[in-house]
Protein backbone atom coordinates (compact mmCIF):
# COMPACT_ATOMS: atom_id res chain seq x y z
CA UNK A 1 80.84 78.82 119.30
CA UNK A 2 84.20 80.97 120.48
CA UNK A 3 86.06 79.41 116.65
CA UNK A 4 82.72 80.39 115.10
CA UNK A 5 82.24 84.25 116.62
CA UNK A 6 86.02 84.66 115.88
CA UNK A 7 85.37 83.78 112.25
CA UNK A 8 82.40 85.61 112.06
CA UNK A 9 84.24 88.87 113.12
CA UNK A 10 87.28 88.10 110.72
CA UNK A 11 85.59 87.48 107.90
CA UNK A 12 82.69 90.12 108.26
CA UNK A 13 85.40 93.11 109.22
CA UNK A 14 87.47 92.28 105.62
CA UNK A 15 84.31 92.75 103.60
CA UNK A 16 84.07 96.11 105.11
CA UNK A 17 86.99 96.96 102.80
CA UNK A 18 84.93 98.56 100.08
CA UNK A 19 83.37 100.68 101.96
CA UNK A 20 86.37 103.10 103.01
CA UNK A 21 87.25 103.67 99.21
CA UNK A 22 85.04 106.65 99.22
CA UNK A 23 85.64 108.23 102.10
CA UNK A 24 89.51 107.37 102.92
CA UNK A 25 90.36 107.48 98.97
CA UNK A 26 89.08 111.01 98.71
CA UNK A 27 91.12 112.05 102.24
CA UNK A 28 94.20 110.18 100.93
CA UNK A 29 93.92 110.94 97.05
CA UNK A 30 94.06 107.17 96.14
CA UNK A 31 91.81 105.65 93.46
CA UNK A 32 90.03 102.49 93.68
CA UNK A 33 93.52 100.91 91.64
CA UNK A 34 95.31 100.87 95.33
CA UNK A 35 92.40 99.51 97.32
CA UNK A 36 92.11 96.61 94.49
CA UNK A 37 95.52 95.81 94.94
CA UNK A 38 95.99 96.11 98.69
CA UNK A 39 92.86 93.68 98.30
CA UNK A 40 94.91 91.18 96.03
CA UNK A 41 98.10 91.44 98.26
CA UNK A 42 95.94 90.53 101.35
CA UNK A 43 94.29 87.91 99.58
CA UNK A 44 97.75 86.48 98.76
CA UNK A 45 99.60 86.54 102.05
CA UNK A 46 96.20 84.92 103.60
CA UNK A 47 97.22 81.87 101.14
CA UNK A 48 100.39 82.01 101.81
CA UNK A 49 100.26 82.53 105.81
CA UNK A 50 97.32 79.97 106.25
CA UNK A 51 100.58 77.25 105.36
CA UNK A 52 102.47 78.54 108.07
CA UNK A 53 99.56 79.16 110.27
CA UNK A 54 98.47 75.84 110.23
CA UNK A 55 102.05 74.56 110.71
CA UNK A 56 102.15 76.40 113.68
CA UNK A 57 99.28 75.11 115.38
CA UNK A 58 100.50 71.58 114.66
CA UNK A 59 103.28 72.20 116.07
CA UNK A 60 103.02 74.64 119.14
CA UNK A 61 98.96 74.42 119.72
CA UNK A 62 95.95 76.11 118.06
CA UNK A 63 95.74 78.72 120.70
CA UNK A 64 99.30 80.48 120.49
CA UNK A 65 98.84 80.81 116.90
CA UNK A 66 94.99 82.10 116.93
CA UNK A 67 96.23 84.80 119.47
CA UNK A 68 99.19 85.78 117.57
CA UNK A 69 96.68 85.91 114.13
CA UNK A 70 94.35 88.00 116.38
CA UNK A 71 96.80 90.30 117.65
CA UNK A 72 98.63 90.89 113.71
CA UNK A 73 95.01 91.64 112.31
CA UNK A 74 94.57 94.40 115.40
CA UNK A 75 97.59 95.44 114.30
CA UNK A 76 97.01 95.56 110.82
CA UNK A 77 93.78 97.54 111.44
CA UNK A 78 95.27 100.33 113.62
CA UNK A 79 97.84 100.75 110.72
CA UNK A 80 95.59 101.52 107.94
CA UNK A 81 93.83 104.17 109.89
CA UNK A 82 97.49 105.41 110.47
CA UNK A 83 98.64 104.84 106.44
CA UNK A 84 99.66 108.23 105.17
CA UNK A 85 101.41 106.86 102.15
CA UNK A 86 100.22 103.47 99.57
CA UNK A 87 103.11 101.57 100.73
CA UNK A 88 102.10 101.89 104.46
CA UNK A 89 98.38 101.01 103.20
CA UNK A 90 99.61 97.58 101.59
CA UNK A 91 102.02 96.72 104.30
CA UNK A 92 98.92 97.21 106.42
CA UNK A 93 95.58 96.52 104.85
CA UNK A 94 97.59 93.89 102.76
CA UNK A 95 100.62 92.07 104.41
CA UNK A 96 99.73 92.38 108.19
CA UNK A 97 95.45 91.78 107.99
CA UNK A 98 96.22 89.37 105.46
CA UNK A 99 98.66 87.46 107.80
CA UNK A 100 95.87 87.61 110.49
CA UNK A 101 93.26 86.05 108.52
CA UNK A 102 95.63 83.38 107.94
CA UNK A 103 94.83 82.25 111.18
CA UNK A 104 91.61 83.02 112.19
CA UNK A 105 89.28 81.97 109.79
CA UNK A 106 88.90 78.44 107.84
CA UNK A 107 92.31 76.80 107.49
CA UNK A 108 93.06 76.91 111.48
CA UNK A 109 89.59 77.36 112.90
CA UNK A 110 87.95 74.45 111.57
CA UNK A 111 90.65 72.07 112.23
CA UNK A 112 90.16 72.79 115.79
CA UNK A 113 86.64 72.48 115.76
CA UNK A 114 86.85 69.21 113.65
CA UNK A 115 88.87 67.67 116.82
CA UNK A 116 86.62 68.95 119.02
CA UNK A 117 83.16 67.35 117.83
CA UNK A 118 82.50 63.53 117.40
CA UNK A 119 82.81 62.35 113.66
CA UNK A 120 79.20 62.13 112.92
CA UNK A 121 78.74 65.58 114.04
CA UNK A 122 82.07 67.03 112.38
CA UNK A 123 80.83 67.99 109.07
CA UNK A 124 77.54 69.82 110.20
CA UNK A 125 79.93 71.62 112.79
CA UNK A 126 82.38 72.62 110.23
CA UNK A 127 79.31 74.11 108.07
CA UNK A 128 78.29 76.38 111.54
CA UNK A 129 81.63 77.94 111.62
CA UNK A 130 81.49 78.62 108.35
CA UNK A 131 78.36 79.87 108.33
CA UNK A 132 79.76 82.67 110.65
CA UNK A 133 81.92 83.77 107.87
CA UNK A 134 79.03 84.28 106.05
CA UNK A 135 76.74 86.10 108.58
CA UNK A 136 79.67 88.27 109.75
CA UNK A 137 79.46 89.86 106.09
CA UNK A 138 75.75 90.38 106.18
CA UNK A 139 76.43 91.75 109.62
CA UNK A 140 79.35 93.45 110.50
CA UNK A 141 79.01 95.51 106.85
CA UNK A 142 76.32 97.33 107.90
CA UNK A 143 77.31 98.07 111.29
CA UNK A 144 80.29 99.53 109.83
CA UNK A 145 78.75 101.52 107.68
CA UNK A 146 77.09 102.74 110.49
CA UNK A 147 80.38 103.65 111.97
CA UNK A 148 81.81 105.59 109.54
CA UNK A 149 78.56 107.76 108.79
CA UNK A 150 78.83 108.31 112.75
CA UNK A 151 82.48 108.49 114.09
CA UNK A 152 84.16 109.16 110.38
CA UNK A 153 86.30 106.50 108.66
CA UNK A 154 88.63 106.95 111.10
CA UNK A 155 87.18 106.25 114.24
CA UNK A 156 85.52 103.23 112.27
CA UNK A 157 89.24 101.29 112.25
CA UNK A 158 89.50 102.23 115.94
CA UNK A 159 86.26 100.72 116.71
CA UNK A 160 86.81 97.38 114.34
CA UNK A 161 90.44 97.45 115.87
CA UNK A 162 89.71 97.34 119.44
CA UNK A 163 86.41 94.83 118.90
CA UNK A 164 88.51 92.20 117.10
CA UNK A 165 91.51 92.94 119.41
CA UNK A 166 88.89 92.04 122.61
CA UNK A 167 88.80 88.30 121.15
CA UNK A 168 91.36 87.56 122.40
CA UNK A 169 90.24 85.88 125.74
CA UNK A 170 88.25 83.73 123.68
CA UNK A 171 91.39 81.43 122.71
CA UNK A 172 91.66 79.80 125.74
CA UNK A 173 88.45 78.15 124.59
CA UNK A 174 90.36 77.15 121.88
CA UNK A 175 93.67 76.11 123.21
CA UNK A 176 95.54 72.74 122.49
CA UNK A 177 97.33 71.05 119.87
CA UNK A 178 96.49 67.65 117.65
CA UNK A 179 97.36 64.31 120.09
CA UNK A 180 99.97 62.06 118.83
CA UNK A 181 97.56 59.50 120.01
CA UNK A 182 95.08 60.73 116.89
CA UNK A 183 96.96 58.15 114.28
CA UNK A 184 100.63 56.71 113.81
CA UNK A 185 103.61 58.73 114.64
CA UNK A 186 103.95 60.19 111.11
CA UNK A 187 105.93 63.32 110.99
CA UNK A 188 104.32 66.50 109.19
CA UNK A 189 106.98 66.02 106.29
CA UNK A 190 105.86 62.82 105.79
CA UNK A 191 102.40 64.02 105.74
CA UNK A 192 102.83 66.56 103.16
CA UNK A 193 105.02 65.01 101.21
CA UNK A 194 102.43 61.86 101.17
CA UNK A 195 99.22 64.63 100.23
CA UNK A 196 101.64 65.88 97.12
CA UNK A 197 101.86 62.79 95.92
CA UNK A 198 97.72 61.80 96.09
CA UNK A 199 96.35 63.02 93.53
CA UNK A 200 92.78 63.85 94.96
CA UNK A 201 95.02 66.58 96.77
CA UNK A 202 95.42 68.37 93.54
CA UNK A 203 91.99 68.35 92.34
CA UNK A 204 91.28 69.94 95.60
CA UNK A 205 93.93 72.61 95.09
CA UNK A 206 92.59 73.26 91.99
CA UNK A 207 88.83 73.60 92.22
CA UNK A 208 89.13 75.97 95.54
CA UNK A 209 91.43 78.25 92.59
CA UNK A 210 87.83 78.47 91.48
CA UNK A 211 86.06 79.08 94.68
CA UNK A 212 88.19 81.43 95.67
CA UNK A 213 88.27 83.55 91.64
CA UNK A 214 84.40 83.39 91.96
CA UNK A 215 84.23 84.99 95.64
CA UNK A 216 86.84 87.84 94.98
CA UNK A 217 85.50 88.69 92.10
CA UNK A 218 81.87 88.74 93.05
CA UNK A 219 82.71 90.46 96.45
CA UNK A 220 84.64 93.37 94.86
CA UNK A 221 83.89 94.03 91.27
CA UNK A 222 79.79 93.00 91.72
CA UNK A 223 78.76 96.61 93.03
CA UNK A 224 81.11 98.23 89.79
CA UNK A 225 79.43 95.80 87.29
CA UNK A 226 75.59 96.78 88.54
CA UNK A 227 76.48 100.53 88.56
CA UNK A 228 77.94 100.09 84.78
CA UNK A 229 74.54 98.10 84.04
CA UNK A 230 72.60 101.45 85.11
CA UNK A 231 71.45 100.41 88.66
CA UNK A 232 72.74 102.12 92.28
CA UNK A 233 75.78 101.32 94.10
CA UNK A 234 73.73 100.84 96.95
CA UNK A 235 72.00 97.96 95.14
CA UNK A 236 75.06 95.87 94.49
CA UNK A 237 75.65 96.31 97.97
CA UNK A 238 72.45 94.93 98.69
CA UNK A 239 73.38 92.23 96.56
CA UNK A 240 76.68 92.10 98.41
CA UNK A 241 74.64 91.98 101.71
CA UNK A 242 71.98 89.11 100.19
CA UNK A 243 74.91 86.69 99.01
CA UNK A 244 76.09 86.17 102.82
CA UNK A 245 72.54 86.05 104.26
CA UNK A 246 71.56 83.43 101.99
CA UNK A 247 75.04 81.30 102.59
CA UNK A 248 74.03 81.27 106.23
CA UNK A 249 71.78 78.70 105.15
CA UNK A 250 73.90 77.40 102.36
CA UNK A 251 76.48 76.88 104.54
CA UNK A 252 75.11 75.04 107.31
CA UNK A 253 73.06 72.85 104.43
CA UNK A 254 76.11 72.06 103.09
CA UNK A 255 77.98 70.71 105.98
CA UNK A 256 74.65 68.94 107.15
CA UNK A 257 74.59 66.93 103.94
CA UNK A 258 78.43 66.56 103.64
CA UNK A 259 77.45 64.43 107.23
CA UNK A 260 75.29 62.02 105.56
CA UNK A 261 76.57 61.96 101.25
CA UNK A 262 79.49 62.09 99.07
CA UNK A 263 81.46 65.17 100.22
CA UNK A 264 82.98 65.00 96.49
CA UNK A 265 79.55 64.68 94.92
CA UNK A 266 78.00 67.49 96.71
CA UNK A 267 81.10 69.89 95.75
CA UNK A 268 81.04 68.53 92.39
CA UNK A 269 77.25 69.53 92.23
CA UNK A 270 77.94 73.20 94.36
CA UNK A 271 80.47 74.06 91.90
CA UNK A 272 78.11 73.32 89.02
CA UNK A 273 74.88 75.09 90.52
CA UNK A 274 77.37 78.20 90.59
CA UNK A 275 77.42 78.21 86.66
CA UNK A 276 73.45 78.26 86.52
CA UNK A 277 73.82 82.14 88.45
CA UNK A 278 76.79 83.48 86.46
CA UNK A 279 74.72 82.42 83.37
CA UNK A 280 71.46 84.14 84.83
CA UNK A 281 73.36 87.38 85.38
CA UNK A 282 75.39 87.37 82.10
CA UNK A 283 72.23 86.75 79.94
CA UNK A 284 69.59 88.65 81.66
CA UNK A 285 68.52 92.22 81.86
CA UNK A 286 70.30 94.38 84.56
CA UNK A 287 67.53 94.87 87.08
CA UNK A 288 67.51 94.51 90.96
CA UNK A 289 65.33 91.74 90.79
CA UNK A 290 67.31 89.84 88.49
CA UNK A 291 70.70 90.96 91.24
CA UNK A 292 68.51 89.88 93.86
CA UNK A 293 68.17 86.05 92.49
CA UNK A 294 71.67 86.00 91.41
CA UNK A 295 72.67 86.80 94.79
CA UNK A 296 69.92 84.55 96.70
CA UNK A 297 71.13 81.98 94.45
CA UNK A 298 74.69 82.55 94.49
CA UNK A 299 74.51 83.27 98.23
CA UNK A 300 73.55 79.09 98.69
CA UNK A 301 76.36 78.02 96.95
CA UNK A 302 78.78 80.48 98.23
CA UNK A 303 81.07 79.21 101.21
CA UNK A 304 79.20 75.67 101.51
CA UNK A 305 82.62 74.75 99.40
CA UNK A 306 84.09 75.17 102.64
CA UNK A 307 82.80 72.96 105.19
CA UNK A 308 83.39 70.07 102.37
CA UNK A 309 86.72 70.60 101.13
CA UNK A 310 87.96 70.83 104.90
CA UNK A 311 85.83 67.73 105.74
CA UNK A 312 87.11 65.51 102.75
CA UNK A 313 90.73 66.46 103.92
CA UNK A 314 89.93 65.56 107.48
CA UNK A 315 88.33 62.34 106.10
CA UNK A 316 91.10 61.23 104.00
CA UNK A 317 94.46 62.64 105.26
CA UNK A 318 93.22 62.43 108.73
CA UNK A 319 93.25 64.81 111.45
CA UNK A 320 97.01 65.15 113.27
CA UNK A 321 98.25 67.42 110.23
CA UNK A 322 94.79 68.79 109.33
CA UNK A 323 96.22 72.42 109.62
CA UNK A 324 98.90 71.95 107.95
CA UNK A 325 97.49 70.27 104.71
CA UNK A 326 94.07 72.55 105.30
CA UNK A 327 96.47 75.70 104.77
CA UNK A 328 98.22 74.16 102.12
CA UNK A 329 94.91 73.57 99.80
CA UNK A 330 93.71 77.26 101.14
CA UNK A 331 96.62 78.76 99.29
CA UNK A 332 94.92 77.25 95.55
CA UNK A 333 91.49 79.42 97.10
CA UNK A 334 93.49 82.71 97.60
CA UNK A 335 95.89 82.44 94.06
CA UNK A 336 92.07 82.07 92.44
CA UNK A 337 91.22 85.40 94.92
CA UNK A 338 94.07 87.37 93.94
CA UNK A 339 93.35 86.32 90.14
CA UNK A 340 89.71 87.14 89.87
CA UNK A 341 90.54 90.55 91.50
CA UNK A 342 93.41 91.31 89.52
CA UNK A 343 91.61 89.62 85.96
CA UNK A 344 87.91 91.70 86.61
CA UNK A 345 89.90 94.94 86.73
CA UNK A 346 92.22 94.24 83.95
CA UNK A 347 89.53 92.73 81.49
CA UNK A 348 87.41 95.89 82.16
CA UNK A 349 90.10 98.62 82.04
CA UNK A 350 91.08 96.94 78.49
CA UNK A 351 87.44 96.20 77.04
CA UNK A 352 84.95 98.38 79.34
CA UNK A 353 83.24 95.56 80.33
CA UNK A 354 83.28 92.59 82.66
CA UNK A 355 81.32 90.22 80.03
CA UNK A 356 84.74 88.38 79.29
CA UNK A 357 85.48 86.93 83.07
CA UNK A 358 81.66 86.06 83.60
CA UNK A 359 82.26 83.42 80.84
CA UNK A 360 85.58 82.82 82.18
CA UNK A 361 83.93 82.48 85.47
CA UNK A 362 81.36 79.86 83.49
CA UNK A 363 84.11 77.78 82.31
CA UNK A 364 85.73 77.71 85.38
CA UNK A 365 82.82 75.97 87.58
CA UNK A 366 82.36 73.21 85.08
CA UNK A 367 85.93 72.63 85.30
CA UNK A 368 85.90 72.36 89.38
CA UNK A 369 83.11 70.07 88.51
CA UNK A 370 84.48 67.91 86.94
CA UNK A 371 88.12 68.02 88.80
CA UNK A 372 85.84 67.01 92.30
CA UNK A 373 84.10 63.70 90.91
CA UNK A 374 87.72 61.67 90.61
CA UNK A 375 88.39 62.65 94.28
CA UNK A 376 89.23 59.51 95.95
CA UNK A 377 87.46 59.86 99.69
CA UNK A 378 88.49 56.91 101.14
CA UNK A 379 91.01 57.97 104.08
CA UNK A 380 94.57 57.29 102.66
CA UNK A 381 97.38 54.29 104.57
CA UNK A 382 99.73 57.02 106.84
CA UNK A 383 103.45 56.35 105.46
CA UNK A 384 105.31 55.82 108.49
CA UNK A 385 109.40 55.99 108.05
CA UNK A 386 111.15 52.30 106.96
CA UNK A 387 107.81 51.22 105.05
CA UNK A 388 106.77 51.38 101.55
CA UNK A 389 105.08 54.13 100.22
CA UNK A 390 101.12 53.38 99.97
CA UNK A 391 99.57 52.95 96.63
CA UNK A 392 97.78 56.39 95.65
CA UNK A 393 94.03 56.13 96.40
């Protein structure tokens, strides 16, 4: 519960993001161009930092680098309220938030919870926390929209600063590092070197590039795209709003099932079910009702990639490195973030219309489809030093 209210807090105070573009871009003279790319920088030191992060809590214990994570994203929170200048708002709403995210949400949180659970429970656990994620954004949004119509944008970041900074007790909940006495004495060299070299670690590099392309750009360009169509900005936001309620449910479905089938199958099948919404909102009128069933249905299949990709590298590359290797394949999510927020912008600066990355977006969930079904899930032989390397598989 502590991993999953930590995530739920992360994860609900980033989607807040848009909603300071009005009010802090007007005070600061910045257009939405700087928010979009502090957005893509954070998205890209989150990928990055989730390697390290997870490295660190192999090494040293989950609970010195969750603190440090929490204590970086305080930090980076308290700076942009203090930015004066766009270089001070990416080193802050960019570098230092995106470094705390690295290690408190998925690639270091679920680990931990993985370790803590029995296996038949694990994957049903890991779909709770990231669940959280999902009900922080239908959450925490609102409530800080509420701030900033009632203490300013301003006093908003002070209030989201010192609520996430207050987490910090929590840790010791969630204290402790991976026992040697979890498999053979394989060093965390050996481990990644031996996941570079499988190649179901690839295809799931790969497809969460496509997880992570549709979720930033649904989350940021969604609200733009409805107000071009001729509807509200409040109604994408709605739709913003509707995607994580519904992946509440999608979510904890997800890591439920992943318990009892094929992890690969049921990614395989998410990744495909995403295609059947893009298609519905490329094709059919712009109305709210037809936003509100795109984002109901997009909503199911949204973060329940989560909970399975995490599981199926618990299940085969086992659970001593499970940080390590979790922040590793995290990194192929947040290069697909920082390209679908960098491509939606670019495509409609050029053409005036987002029409070319919904295909894009198309094409890209048949192709995680089909890069999940040759996952091998059977847990891999751990390469210890002197002996042969293990046939791939």
């Amino acid at each position: 519960m502590m991993g999953t209210f930590i995530v739920l807090l992360a994860m609900g105070i980033r989607a807040t993001i848009g909603l300071f573009i009005q009010p802090m871009g007007l005070e600061r003279g910045w257009g939405r161009d700087v928010f979009s790319l502090a957005f893509a920088v954070q998205n890209l030191v989150w990928g990055f930092g989730a390697i390290g992060a997870g490295m660190m809590a192999d090494r040293l214990g989950s609970g010195r680098t969750i603190a440090l994570s929490i204590v970086l994203y305080a930090l980076g929170l308290v700076g942009t309220r203090l930015a004066s200048t766009e270089m001070e708002f990416y080193l802050s709403a960019g570098f230092l938030i995106g470094l705390g995210q690295a290690g408190t949400t998925f690639a270091v949180i679920l680990p931990v919870i993985a370790r803590t659970v029995p296996a038949a429970h694990r994957s049903t656990a890991m779909g709770i926390a990231s669940a959280g994620g999902s009900l922080g954004q239908f959450l925490v949004v609102p409530a800080g929209q509420v701030l900033i119509d009632t203490l300013d944008w301003t006093g908003a970041y002070w209030v989201m600063s010192a609520v996430f900074a207050a987490t910090l007790p929590l840790v010791w909940f969630l204290r402790g590092k991976p026992g040697v006495t979890t498999g053979p004495q394989q060093s965390m060299f050996s481990a990644i070197k031996q996941a570079l070299r499988h190649p179901s670690f690839h295809f799931l590099f790969w497809s969460y590039f496509v997880c992570g392309f549709h979720t930033a750009f649904i989350t940021l360009h969604l609200p733009a795209f409805v107000v071009d169509k001729g509807l509200s900005a409040s109604t994408g936001a709605i739709g913003i709003g509707l995607i994580g309620l519904f992946n509440v449910f999608g979510s904890f479905t997800a890591g439920k099932l992943g318990g009892i089938y094929s992890k690969k199958n049921l990614l395989a099948g998410t990744y495909a079910m995403r295609s059947v919404g893009l298609i519905w909102i490329l094709l059919m009128p712009t109305t709210p009702f037809v936003l509100y069933v795109f984002a109901a249905w997009m909503g199911v299949f949204w973060l329940g990639t989560v909970p399975l990709t995490q599981g199926l590298i618990a299940q085969i590359y086992g659970l001593r490195f499970a940080a390590t290797l979790s922040g590793m394949v995290f990194l192929g999510h947040q290069i697909g973030s920082f390209t679908g927020v960098w491509l939606g912008g670019k495509v409609q600066s050029v053409t005036g219309s987002y029409d070319l990355v919904w295909w894009f977006a198309i094409v890209l969930s048949l192709v995680a489809a089909g890069l999940c079904l040759p996952i091998r899930e059977k847990p891999i032989a751990i390469k210890l030093p002197g002996m042969p390397s293990p046939a791939a598989g």
